[in-house]
Protein backbone atom coordinates (compact mmCIF):
# COMPACT_ATOMS: atom_id res chain seq x y z
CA UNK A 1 1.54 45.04 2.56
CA UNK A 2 0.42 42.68 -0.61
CA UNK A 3 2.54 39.37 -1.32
CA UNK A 4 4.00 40.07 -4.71
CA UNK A 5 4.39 36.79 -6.72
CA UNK A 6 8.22 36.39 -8.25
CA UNK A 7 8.51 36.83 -11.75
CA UNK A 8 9.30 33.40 -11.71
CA UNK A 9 5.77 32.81 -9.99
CA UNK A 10 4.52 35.18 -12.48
CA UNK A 11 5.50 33.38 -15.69
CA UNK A 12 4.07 29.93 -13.99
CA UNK A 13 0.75 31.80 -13.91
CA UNK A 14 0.89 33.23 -16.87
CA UNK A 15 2.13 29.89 -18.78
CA UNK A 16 0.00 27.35 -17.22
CA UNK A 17 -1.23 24.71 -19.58
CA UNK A 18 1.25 26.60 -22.53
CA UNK A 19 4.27 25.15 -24.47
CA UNK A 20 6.07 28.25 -23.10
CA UNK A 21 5.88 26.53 -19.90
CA UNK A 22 7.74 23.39 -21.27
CA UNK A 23 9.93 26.43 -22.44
CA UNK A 24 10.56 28.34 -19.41
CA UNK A 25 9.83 27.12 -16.09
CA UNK A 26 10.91 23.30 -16.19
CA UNK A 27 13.65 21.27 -15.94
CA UNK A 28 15.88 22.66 -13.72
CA UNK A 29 16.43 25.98 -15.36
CA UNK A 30 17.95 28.65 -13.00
CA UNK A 31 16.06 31.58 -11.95
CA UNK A 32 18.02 33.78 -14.16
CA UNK A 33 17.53 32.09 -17.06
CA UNK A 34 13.24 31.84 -16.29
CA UNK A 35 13.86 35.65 -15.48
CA UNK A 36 15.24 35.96 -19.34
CA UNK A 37 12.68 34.37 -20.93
CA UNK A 38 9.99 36.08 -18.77
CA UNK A 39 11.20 39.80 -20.15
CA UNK A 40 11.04 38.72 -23.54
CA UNK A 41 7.61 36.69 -23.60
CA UNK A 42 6.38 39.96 -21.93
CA UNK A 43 2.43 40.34 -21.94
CA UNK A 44 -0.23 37.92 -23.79
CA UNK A 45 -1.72 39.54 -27.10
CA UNK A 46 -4.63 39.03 -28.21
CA UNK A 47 -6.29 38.44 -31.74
CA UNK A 48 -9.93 38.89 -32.82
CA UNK A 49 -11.61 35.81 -34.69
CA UNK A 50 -10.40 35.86 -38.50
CA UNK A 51 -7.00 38.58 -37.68
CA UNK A 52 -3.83 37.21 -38.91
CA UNK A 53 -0.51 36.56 -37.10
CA UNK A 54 1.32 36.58 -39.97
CA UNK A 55 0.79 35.84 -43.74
CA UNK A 56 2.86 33.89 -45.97
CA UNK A 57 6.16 35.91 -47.54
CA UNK A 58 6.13 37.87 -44.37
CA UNK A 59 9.37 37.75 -42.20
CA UNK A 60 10.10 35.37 -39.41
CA UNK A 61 8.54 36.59 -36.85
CA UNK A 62 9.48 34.27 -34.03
CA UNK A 63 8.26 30.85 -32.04
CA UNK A 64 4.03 32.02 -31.19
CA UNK A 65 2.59 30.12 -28.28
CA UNK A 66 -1.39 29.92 -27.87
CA UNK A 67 -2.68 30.64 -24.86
CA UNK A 68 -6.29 30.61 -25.50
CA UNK A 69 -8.20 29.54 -28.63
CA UNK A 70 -7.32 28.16 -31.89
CA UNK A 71 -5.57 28.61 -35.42
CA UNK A 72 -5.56 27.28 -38.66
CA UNK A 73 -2.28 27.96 -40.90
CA UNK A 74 -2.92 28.51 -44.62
CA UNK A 75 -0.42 26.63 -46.86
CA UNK A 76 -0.51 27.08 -50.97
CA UNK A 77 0.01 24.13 -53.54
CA UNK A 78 1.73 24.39 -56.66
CA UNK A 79 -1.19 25.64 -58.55
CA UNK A 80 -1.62 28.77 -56.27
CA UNK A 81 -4.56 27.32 -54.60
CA UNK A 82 -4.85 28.01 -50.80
CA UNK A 83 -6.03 25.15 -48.33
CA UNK A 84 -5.44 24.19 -44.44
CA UNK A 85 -2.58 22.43 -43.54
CA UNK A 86 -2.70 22.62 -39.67
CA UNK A 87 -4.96 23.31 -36.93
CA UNK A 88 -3.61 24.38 -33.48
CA UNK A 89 -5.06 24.22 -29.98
CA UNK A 90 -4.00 26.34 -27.09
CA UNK A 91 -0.72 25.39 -25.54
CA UNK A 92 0.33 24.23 -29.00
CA UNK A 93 3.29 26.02 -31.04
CA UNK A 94 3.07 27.89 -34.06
CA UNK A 95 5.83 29.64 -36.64
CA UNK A 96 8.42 26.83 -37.51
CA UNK A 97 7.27 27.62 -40.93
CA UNK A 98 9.59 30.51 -41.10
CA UNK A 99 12.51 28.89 -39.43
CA UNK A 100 14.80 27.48 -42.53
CA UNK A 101 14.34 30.72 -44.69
CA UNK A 102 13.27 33.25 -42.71
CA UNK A 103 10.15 33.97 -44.48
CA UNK A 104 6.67 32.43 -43.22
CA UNK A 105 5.48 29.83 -45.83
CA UNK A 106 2.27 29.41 -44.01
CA UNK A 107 -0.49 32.34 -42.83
CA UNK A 108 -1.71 31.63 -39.58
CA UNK A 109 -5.46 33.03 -38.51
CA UNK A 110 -7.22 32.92 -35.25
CA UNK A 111 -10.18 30.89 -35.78
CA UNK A 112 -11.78 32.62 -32.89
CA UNK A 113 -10.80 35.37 -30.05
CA UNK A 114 -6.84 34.41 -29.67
CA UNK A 115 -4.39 34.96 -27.23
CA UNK A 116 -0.53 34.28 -27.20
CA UNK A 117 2.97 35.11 -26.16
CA UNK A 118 5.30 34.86 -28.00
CA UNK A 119 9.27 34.38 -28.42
CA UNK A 120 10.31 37.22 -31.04
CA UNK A 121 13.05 36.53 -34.14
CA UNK A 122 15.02 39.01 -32.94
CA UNK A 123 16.00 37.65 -29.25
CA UNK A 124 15.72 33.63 -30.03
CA UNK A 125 18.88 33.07 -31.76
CA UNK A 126 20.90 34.97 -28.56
CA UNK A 127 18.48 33.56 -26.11
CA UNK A 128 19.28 29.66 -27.17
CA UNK A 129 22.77 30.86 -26.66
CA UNK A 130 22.14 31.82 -23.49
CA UNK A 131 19.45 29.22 -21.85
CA UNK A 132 20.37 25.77 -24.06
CA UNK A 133 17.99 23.62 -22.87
CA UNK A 134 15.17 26.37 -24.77
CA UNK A 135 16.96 25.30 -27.79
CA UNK A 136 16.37 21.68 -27.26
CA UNK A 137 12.80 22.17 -26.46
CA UNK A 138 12.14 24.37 -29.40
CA UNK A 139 13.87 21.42 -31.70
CA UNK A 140 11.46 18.81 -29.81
CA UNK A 141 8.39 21.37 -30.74
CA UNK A 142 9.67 21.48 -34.76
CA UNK A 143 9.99 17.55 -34.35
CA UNK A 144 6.64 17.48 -33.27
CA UNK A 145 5.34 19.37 -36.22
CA UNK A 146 7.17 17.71 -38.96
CA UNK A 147 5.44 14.23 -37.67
CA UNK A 148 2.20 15.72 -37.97
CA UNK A 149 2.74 17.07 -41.32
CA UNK A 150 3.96 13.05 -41.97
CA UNK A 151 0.87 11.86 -40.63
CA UNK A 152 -1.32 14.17 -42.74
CA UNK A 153 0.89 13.21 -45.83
CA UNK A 154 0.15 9.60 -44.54
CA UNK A 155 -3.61 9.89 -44.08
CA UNK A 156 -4.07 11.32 -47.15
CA UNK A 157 -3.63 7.64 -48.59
CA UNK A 158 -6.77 6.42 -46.85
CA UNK A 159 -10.04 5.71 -47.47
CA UNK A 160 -12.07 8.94 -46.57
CA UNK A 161 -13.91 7.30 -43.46
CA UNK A 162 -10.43 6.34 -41.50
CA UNK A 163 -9.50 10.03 -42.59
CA UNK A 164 -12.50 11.60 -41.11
CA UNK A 165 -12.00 9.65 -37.82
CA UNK A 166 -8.76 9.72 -37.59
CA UNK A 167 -9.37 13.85 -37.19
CA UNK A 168 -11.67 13.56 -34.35
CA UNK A 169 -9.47 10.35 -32.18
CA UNK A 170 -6.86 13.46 -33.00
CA UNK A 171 -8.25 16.51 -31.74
CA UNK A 172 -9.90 14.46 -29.09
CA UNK A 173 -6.42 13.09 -27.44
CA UNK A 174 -4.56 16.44 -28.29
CA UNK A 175 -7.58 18.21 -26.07
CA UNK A 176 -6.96 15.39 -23.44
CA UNK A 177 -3.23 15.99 -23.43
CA UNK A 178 -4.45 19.64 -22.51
CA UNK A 179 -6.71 19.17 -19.83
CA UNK A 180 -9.96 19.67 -21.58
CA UNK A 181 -12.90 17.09 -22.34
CA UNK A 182 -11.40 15.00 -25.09
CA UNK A 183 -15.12 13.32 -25.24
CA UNK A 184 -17.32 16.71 -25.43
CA UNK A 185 -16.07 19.89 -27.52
CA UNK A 186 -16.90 21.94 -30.49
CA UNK A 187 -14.82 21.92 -33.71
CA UNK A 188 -13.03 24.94 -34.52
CA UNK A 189 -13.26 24.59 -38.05
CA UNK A 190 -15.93 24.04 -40.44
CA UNK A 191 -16.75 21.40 -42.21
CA UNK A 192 -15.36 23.06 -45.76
CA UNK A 193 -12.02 23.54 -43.77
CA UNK A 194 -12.00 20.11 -42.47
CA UNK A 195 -12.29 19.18 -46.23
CA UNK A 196 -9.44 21.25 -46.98
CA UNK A 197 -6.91 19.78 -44.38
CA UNK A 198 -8.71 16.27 -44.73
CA UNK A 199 -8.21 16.63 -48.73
CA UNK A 200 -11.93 15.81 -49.37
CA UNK A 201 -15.18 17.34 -50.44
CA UNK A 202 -17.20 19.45 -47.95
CA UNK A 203 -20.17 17.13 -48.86
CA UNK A 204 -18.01 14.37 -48.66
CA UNK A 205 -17.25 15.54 -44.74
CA UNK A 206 -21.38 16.38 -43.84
CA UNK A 207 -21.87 12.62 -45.13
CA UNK A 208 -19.34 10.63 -43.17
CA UNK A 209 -19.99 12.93 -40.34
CA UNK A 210 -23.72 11.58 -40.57
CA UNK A 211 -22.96 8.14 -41.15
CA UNK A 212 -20.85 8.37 -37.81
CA UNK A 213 -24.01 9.50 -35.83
CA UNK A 214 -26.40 7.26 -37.59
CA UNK A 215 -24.86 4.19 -36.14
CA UNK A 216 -23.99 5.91 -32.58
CA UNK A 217 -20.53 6.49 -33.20
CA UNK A 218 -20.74 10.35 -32.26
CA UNK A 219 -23.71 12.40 -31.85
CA UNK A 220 -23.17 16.26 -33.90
CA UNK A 221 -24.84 19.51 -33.74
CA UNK A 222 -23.78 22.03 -35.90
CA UNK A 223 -20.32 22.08 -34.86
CA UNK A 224 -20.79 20.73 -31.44
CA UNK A 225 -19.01 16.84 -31.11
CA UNK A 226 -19.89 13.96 -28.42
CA UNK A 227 -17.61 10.64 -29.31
CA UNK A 228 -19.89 8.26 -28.02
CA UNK A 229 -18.01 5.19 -29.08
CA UNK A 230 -14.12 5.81 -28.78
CA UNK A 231 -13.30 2.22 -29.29
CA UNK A 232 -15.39 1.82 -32.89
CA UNK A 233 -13.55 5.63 -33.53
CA UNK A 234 -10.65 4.05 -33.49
CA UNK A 235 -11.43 0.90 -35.43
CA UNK A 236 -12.29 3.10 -38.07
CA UNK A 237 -9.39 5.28 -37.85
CA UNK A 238 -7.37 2.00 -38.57
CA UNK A 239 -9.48 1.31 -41.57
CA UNK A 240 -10.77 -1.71 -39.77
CA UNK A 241 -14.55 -3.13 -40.57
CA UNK A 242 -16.95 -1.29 -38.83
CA UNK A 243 -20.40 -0.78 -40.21
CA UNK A 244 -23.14 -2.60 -37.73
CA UNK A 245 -26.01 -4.21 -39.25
């Protein structure tokens, strides 16, 4: 007769490389409590390119984990206007937006085909009660998201240059941090969105973009990204000098 993995073996499987797994299998947690979480996180969905997982004014729908490729979320200024305010890779949480009121504030669209888990609204609140250490890993997530929304607010003061490299040294350690090439990949967005969450004119984007390959700093191809020089990158990110002669 077949082995049949545990359900905690199951959930490792399923998690692997996923926030959920910082969630659910580590740390000590008893096999009850990785049992919980496994019922509720049931099955992956999956999203086509351009479907929502929620919109903004929509009900808290719970904490989304991405298991395979990206997101944007959709924020809206004072003046109604809609731009990007986050970009998320897979193993990367999504949905604190809804947290303090209970409504979404954000919408939040695969950028390509999407698949997640997810822990719903209903269950969290009694599920923290029950497995604690879920409820300091989900406050270490929301910490992690309000000091990227201070770093955007930050970069936003800097010349448009540092701002445009400061996006790729970015994505390129986040994608490390996940196991992928942090040297090699292909942006998710395009270069008006970039513009959007970058606060800067698509043409404004295409031109630093070619200015970075012109003096070797990254090679481009459509949306296809090889840092060639991380060290200059990084200078520039800084707003250090950095133009060669």
């Amino acid at each position: 007769m077949e082995h049949q993995p545990n359900i905690s073996q199951k959930l490792r499987v399923t998690c692997t490389n996923c926030s959920l797994n910082s969630l659910c299998i580590p740390r000590g947690l008893a096999k009850d409590d990785v049992d919980r979480i496994a019922d509720i996180v049931g099955r992956r969905k999956t999203l086509a390119r351009g479907e929502y997982l929620y919109r903004r004014g929509d009900s808290f729908r719970g904490i989304i984990a991405i298991k395979a490729g990206t997101a944007k979320l959709i924020a809206q200024d004072r003046r109604g206007e809609e731009f990007v305010s986050a970009f998320l890779l897979p193993g990367e949480l999504l949905g604190f937006d809804g947290l303090s009121t209970d409504i979404h504030q954000c919408s939040a669209i695969a950028l390509e085909t999407f698949s997640y888990c997810e822990l719903p609204a209903a269950q969290l609140d009694s599920l923290c009660k029950e497995v604690p250490k879920l409820l300091r890993e989900l406050f270490r997530h929301a910490g992690k998201s309000i000091d990227s929304a201070t770093d955007l607010a930050l970069l936003a003061k800097r010349p448009a240059e540092a701002r445009v490299a400061a996006f790729l040294a970015d994505l390129s350690e986040r994608l490390q941090q996940r196991g992928f090439s942090g040297a090699e990949f292909r942006l998710s967005l395009t270069r008006q969105e970039i513009g959007e969450y970058l606060g800067m004119a698509l043409e404004t984007v295409s031109r630093i973009l070619s200015q970075f390959a012109s003096q070797g700093v990254i090679t481009i191809n459509s949306r296809n990204v090889q840092i060639l020089d991380t060290a200059t990158l990084n200078r520039i990110a800084r707003g250090d000098p950095w133009l060669k002669s």
